[in-house]
PDB file of N, CA and C in Angstrom:
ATOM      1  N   UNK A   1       7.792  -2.045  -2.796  1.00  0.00           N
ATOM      2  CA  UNK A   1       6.738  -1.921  -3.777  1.00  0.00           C
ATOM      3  C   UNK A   1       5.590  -2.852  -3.386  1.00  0.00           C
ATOM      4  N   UNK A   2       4.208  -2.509  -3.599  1.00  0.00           N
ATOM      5  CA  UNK A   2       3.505  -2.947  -2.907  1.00  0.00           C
ATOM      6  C   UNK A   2       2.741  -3.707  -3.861  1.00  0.00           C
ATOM      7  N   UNK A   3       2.608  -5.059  -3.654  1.00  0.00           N
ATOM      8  CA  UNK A   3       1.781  -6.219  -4.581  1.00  0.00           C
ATOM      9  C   UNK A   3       0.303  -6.127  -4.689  1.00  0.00           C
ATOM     10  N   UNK A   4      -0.373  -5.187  -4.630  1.00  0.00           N
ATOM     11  CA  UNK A   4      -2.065  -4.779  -4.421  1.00  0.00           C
ATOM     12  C   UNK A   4      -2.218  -3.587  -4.696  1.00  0.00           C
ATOM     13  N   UNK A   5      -3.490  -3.663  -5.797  1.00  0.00           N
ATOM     14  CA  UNK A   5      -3.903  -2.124  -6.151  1.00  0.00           C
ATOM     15  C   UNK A   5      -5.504  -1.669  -5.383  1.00  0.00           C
ATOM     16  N   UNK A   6      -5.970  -1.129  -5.384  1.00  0.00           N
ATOM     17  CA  UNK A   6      -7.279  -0.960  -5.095  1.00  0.00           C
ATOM     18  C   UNK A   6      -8.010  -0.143  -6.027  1.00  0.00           C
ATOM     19  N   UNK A   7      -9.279  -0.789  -6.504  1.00  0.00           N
ATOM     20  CA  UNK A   7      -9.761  -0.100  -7.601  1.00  0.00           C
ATOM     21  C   UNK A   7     -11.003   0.628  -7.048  1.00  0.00           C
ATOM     22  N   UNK A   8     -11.686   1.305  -7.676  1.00  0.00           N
ATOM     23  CA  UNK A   8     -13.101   2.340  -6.778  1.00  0.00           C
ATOM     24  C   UNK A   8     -14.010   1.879  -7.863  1.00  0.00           C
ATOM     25  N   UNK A   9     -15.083   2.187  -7.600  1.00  0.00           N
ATOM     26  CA  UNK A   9     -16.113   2.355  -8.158  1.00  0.00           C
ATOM     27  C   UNK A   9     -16.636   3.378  -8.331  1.00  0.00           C
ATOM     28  N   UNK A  10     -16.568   4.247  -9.532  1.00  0.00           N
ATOM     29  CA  UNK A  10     -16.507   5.826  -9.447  1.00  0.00           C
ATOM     30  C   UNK A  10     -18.500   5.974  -8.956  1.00  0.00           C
ATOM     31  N   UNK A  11     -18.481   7.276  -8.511  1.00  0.00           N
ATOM     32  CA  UNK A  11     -19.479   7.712  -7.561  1.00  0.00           C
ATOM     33  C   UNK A  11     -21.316   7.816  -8.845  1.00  0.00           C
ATOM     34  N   UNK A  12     -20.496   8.208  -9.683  1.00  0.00           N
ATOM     35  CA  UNK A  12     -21.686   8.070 -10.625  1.00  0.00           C
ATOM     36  C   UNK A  12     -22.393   7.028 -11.792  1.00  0.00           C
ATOM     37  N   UNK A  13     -22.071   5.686 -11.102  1.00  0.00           N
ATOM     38  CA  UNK A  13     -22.047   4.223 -11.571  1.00  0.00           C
ATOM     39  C   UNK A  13     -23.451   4.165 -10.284  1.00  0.00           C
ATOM     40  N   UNK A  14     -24.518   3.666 -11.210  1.00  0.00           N
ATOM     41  CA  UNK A  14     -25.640   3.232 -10.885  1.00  0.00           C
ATOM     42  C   UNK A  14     -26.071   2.221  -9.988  1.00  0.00           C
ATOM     43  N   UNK A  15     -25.949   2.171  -8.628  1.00  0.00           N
ATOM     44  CA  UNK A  15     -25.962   0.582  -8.059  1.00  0.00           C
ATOM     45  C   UNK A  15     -26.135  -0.482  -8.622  1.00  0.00           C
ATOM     46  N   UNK A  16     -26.990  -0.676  -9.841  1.00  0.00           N
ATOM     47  CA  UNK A  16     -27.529  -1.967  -9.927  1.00  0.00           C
ATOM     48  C   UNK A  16     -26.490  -2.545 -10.662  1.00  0.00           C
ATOM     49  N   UNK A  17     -25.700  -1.742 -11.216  1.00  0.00           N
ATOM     50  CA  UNK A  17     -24.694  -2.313 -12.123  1.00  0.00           C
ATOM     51  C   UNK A  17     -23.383  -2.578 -11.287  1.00  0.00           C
ATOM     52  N   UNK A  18     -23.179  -2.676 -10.072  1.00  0.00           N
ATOM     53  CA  UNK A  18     -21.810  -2.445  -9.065  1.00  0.00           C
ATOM     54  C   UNK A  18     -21.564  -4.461  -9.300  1.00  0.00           C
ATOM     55  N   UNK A  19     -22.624  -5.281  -9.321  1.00  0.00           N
ATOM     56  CA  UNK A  19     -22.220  -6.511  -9.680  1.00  0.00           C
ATOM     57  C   UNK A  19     -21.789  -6.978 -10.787  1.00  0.00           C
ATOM     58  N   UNK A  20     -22.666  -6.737 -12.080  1.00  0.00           N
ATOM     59  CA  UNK A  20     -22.027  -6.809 -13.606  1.00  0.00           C
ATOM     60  C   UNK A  20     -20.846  -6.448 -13.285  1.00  0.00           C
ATOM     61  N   UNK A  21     -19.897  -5.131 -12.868  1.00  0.00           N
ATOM     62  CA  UNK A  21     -19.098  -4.703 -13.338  1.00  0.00           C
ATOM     63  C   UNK A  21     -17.836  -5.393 -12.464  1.00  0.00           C
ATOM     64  N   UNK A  22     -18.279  -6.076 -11.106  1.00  0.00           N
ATOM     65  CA  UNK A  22     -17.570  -6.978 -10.351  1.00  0.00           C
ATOM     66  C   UNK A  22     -17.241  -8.250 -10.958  1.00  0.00           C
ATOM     67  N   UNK A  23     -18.324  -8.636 -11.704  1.00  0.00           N
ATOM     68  CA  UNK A  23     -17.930  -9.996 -12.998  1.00  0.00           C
ATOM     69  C   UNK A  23     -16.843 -10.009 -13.454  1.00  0.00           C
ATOM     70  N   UNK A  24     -17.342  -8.539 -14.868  1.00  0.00           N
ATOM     71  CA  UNK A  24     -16.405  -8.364 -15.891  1.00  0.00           C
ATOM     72  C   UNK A  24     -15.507  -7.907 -15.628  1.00  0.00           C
ATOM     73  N   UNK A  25     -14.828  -7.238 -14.536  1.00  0.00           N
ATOM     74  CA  UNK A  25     -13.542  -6.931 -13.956  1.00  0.00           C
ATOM     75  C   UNK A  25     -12.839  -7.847 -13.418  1.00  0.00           C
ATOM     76  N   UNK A  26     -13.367  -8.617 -12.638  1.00  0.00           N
ATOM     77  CA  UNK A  26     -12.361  -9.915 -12.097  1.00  0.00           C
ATOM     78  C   UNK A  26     -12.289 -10.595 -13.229  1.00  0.00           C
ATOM     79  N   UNK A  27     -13.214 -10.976 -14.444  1.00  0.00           N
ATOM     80  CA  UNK A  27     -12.663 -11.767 -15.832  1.00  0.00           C
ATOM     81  C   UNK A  27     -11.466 -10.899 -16.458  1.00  0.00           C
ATOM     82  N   UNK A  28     -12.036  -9.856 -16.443  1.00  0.00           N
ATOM     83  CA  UNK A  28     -10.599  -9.512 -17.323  1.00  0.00           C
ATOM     84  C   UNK A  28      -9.172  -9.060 -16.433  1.00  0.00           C
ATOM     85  N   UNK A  29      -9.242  -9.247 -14.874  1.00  0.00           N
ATOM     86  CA  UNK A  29      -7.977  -9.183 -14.380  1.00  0.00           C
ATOM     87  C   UNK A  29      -7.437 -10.434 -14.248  1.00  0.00           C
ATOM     88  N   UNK A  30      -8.374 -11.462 -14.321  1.00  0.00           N
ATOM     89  CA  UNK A  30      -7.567 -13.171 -14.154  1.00  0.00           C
ATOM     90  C   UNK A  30      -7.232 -13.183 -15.311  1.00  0.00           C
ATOM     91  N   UNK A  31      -7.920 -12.977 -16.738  1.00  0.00           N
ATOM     92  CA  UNK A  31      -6.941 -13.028 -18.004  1.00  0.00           C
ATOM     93  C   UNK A  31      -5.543 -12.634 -17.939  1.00  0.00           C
ATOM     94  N   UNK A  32      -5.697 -11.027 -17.626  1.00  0.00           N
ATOM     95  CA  UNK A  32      -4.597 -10.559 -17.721  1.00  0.00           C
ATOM     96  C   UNK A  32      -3.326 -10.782 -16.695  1.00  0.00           C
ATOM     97  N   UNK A  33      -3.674 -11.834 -16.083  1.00  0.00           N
ATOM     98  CA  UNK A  33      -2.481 -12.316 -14.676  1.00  0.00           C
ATOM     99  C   UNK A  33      -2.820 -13.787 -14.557  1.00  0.00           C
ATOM    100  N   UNK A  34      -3.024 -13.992 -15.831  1.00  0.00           N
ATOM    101  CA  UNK A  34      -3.434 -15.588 -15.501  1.00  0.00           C
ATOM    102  C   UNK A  34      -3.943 -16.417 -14.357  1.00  0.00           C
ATOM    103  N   UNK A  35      -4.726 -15.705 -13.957  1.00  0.00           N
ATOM    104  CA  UNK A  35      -5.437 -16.247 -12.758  1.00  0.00           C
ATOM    105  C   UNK A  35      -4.835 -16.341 -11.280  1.00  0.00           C
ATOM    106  N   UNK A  36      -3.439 -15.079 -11.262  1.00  0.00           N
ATOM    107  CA  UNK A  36      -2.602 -15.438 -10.367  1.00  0.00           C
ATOM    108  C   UNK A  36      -3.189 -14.249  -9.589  1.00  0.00           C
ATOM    109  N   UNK A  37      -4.401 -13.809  -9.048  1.00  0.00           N
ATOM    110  CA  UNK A  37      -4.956 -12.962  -8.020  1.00  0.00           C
ATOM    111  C   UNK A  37      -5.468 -13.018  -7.077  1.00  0.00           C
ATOM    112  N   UNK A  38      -6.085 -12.712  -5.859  1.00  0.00           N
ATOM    113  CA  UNK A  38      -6.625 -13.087  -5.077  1.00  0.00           C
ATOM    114  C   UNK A  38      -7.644 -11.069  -4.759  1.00  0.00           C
ATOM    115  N   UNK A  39      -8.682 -11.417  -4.714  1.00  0.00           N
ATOM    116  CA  UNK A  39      -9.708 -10.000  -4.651  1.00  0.00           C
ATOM    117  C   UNK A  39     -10.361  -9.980  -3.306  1.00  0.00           C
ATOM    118  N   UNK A  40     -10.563  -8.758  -2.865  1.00  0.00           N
ATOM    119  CA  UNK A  40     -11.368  -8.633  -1.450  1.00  0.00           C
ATOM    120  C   UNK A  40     -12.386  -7.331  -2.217  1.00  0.00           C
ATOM    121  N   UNK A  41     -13.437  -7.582  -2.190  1.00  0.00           N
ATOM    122  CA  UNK A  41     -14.396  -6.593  -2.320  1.00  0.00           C
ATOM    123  C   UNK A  41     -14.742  -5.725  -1.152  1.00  0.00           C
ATOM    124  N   UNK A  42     -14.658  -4.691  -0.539  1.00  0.00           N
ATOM    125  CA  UNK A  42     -14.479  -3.766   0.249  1.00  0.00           C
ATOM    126  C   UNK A  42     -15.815  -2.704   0.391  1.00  0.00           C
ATOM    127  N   UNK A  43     -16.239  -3.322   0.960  1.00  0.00           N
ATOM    128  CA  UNK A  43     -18.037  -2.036   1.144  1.00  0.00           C
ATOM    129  C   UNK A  43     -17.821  -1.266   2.584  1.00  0.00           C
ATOM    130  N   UNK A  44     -18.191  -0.032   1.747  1.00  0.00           N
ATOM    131  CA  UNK A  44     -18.329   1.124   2.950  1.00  0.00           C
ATOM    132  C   UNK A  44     -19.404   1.891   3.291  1.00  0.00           C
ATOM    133  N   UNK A  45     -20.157   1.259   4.130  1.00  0.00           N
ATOM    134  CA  UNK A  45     -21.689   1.481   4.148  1.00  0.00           C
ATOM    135  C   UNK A  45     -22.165   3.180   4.879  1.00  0.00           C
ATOM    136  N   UNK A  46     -22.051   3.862   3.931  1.00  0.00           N
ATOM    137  CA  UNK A  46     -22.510   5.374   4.205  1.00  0.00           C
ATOM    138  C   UNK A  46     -23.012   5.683   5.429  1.00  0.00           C
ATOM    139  N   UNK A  47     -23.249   6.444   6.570  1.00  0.00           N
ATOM    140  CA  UNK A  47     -23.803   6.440   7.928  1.00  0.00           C
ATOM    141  C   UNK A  47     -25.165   8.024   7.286  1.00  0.00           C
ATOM    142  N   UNK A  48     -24.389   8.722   6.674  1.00  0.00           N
ATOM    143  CA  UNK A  48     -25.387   9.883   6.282  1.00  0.00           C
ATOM    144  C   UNK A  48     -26.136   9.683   5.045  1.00  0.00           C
ATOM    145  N   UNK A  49     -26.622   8.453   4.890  1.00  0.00           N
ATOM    146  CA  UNK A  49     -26.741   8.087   3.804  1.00  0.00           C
ATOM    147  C   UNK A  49     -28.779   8.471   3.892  1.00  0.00           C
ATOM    148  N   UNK A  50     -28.841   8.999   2.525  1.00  0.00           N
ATOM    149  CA  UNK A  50     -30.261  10.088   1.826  1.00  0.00           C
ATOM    150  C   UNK A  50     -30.762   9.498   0.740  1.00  0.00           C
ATOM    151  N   UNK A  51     -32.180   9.060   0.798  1.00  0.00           N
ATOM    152  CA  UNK A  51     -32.806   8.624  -0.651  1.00  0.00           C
ATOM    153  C   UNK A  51     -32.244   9.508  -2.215  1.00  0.00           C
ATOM    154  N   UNK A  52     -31.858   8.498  -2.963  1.00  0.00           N
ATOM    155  CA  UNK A  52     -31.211   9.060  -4.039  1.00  0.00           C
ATOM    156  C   UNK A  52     -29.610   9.114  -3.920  1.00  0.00           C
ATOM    157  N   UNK A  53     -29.392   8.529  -2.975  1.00  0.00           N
ATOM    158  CA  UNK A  53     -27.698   8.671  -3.021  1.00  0.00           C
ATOM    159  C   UNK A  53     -27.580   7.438  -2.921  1.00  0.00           C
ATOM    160  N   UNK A  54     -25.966   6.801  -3.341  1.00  0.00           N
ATOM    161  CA  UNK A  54     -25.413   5.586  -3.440  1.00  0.00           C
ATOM    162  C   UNK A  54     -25.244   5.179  -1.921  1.00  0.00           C
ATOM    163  N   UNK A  55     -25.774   3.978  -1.552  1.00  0.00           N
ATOM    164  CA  UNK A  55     -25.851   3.331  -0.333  1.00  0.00           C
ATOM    165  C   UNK A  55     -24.398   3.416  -0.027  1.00  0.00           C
ATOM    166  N   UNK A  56     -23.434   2.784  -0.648  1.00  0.00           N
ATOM    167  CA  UNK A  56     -22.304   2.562  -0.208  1.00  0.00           C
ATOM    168  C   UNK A  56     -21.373   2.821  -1.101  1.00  0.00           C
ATOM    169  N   UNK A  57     -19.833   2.897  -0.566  1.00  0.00           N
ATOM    170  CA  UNK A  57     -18.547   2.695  -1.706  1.00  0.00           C
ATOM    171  C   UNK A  57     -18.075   1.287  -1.520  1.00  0.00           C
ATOM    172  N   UNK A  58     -17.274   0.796  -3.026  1.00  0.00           N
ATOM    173  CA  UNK A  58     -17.376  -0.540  -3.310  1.00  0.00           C
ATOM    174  C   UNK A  58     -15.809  -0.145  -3.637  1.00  0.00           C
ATOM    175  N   UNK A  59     -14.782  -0.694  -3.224  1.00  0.00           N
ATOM    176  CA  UNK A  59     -13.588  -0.798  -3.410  1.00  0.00           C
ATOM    177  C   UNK A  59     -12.950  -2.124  -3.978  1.00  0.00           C
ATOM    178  N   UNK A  60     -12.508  -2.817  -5.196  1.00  0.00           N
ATOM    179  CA  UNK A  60     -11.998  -3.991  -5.283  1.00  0.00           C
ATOM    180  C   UNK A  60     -10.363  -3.740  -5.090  1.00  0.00           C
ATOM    181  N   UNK A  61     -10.240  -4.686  -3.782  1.00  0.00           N
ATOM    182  CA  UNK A  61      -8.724  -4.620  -3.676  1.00  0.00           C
ATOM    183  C   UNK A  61      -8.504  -6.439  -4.649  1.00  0.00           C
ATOM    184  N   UNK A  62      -7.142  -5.890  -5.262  1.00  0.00           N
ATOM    185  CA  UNK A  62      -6.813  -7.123  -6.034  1.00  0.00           C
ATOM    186  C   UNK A  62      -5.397  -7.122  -5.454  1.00  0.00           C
ATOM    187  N   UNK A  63      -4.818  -8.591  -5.035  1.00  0.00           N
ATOM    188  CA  UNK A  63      -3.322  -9.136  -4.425  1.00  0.00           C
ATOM    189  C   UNK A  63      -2.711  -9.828  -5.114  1.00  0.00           C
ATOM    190  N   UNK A  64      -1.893  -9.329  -5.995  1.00  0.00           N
ATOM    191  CA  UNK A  64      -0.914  -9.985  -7.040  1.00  0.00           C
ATOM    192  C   UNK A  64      -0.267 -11.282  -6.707  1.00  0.00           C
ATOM    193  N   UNK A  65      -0.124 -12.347  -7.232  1.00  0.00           N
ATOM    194  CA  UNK A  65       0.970 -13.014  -6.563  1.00  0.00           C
ATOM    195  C   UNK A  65       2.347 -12.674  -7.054  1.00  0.00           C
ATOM    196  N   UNK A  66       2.642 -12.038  -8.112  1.00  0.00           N
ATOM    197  CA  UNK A  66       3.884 -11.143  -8.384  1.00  0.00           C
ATOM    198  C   UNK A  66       3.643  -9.755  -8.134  1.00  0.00           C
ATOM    199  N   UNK A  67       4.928  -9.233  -7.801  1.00  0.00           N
ATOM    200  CA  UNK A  67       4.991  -7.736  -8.243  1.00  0.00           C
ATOM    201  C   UNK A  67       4.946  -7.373  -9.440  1.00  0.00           C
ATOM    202  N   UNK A  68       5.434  -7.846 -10.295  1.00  0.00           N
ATOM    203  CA  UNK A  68       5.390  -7.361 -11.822  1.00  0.00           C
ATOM    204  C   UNK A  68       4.334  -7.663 -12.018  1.00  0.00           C
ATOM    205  N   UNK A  69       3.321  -8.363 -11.940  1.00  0.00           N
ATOM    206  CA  UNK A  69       1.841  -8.206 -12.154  1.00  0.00           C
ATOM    207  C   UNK A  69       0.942  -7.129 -11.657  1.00  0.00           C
ATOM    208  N   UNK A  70       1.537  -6.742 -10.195  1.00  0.00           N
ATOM    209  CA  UNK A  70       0.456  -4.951 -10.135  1.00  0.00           C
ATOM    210  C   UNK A  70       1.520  -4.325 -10.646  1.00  0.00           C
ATOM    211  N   UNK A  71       2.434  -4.290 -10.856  1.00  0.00           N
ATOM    212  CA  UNK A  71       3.319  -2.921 -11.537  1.00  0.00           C
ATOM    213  C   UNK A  71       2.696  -2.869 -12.737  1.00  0.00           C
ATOM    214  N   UNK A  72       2.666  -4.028 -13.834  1.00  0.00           N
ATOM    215  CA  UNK A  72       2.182  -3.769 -14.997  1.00  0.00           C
ATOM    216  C   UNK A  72       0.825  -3.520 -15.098  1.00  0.00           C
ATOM    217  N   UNK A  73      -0.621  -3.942 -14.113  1.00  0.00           N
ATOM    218  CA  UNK A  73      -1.698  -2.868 -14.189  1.00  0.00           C
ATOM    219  C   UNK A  73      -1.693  -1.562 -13.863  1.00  0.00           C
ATOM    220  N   UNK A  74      -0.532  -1.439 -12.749  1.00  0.00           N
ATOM    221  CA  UNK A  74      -0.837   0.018 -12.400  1.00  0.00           C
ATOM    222  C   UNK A  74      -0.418   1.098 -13.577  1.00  0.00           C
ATOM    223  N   UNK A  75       0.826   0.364 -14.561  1.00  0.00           N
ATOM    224  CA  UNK A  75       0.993   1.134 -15.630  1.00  0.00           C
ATOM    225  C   UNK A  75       0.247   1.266 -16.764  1.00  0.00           C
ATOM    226  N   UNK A  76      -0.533  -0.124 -16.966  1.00  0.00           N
ATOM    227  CA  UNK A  76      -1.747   0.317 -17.935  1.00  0.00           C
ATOM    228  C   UNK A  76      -3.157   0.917 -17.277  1.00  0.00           C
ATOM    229  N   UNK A  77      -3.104   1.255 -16.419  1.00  0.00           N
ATOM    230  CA  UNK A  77      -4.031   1.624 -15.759  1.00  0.00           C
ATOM    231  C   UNK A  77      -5.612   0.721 -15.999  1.00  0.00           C
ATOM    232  N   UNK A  78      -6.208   1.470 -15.842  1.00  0.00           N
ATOM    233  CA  UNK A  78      -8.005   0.921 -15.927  1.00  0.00           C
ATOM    234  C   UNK A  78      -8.620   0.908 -17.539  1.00  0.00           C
ATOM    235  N   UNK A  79      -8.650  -0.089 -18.557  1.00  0.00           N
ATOM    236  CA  UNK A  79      -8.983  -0.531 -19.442  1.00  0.00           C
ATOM    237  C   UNK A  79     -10.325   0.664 -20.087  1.00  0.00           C
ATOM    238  N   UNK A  80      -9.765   0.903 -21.358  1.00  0.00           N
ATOM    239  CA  UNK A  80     -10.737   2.290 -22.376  1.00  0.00           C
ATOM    240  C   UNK A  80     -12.373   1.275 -21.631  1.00  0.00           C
ATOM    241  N   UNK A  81     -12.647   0.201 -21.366  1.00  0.00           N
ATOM    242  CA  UNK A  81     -13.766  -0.489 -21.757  1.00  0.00           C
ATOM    243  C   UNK A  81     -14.464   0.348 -20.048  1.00  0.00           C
ATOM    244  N   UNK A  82     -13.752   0.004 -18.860  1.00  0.00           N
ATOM    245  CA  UNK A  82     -13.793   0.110 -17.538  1.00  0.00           C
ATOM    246  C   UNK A  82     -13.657   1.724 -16.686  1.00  0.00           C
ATOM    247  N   UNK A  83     -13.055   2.572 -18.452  1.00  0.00           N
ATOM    248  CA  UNK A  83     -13.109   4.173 -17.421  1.00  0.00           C
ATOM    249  C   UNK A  83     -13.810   4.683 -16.824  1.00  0.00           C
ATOM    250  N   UNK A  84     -15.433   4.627 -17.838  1.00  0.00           N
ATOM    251  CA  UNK A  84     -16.163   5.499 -17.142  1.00  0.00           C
ATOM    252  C   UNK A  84     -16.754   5.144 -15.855  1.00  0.00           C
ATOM    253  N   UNK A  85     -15.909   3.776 -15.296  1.00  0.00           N
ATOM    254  CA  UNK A  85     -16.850   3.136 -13.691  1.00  0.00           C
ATOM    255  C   UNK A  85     -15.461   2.563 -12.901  1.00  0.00           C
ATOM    256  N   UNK A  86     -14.071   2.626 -13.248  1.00  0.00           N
ATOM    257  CA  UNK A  86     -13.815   2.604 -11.906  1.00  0.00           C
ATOM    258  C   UNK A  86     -12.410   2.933 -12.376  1.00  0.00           C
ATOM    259  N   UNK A  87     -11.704   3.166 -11.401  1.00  0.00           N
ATOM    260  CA  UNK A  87     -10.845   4.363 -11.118  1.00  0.00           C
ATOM    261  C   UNK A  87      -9.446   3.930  -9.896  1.00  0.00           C
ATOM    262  N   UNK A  88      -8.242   3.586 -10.326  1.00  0.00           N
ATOM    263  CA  UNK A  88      -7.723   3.051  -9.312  1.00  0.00           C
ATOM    264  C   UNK A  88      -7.395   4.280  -8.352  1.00  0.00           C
ATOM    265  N   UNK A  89      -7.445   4.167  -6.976  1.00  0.00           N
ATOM    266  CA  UNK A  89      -7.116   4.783  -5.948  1.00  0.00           C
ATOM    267  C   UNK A  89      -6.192   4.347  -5.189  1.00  0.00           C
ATOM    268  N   UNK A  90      -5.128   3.409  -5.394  1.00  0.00           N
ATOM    269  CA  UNK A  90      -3.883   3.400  -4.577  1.00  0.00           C
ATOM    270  C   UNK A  90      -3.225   1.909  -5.183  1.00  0.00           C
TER     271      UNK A  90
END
């Protein structure tokens, strides 16, 4: 079982907001794991990238220091507050 989830930044989240939402997500995952995480923010800088499209994808990988700490996010999944902008992918 694997101690790390990776969260997305769903595609129709506005760039300017990809930092706010990097804040308030790492606050409310150190609450909820008591500060026992470690995060890699993950940018994937588009190569076909067209005025009007999102420069890049923003992936937050988060590294549990327990397993029962990503087991129990992956079962509550992504917070009513956090749906409409990010989305776990693995």
């Amino acid at each position: 079982m694997s101690s790390s989830l990776l969260f997305k930044i769903k595609d129709n989240v506005d760039i300017d907001k990809h930092r706010l939402l990097e804040i308030f997500f790492k606050d409310w995952v150190d609450d909820t794991c008591n500060n026992q995480v470690n995060y890699k923010v993950e940018r994937d800088v588009r190569k076909n990238w067209e005025p009007g499209m999102v420069r890049y994808k923003e992936t937050f990988r988060v590294d549990f220091e327990t397993q029962e700490d990503a087991l129990a996010m992956r079962l509550k999944g992504v917070p009513r507050e956090f749906q409409s902008y990010l989305e776990i992918v693995k």
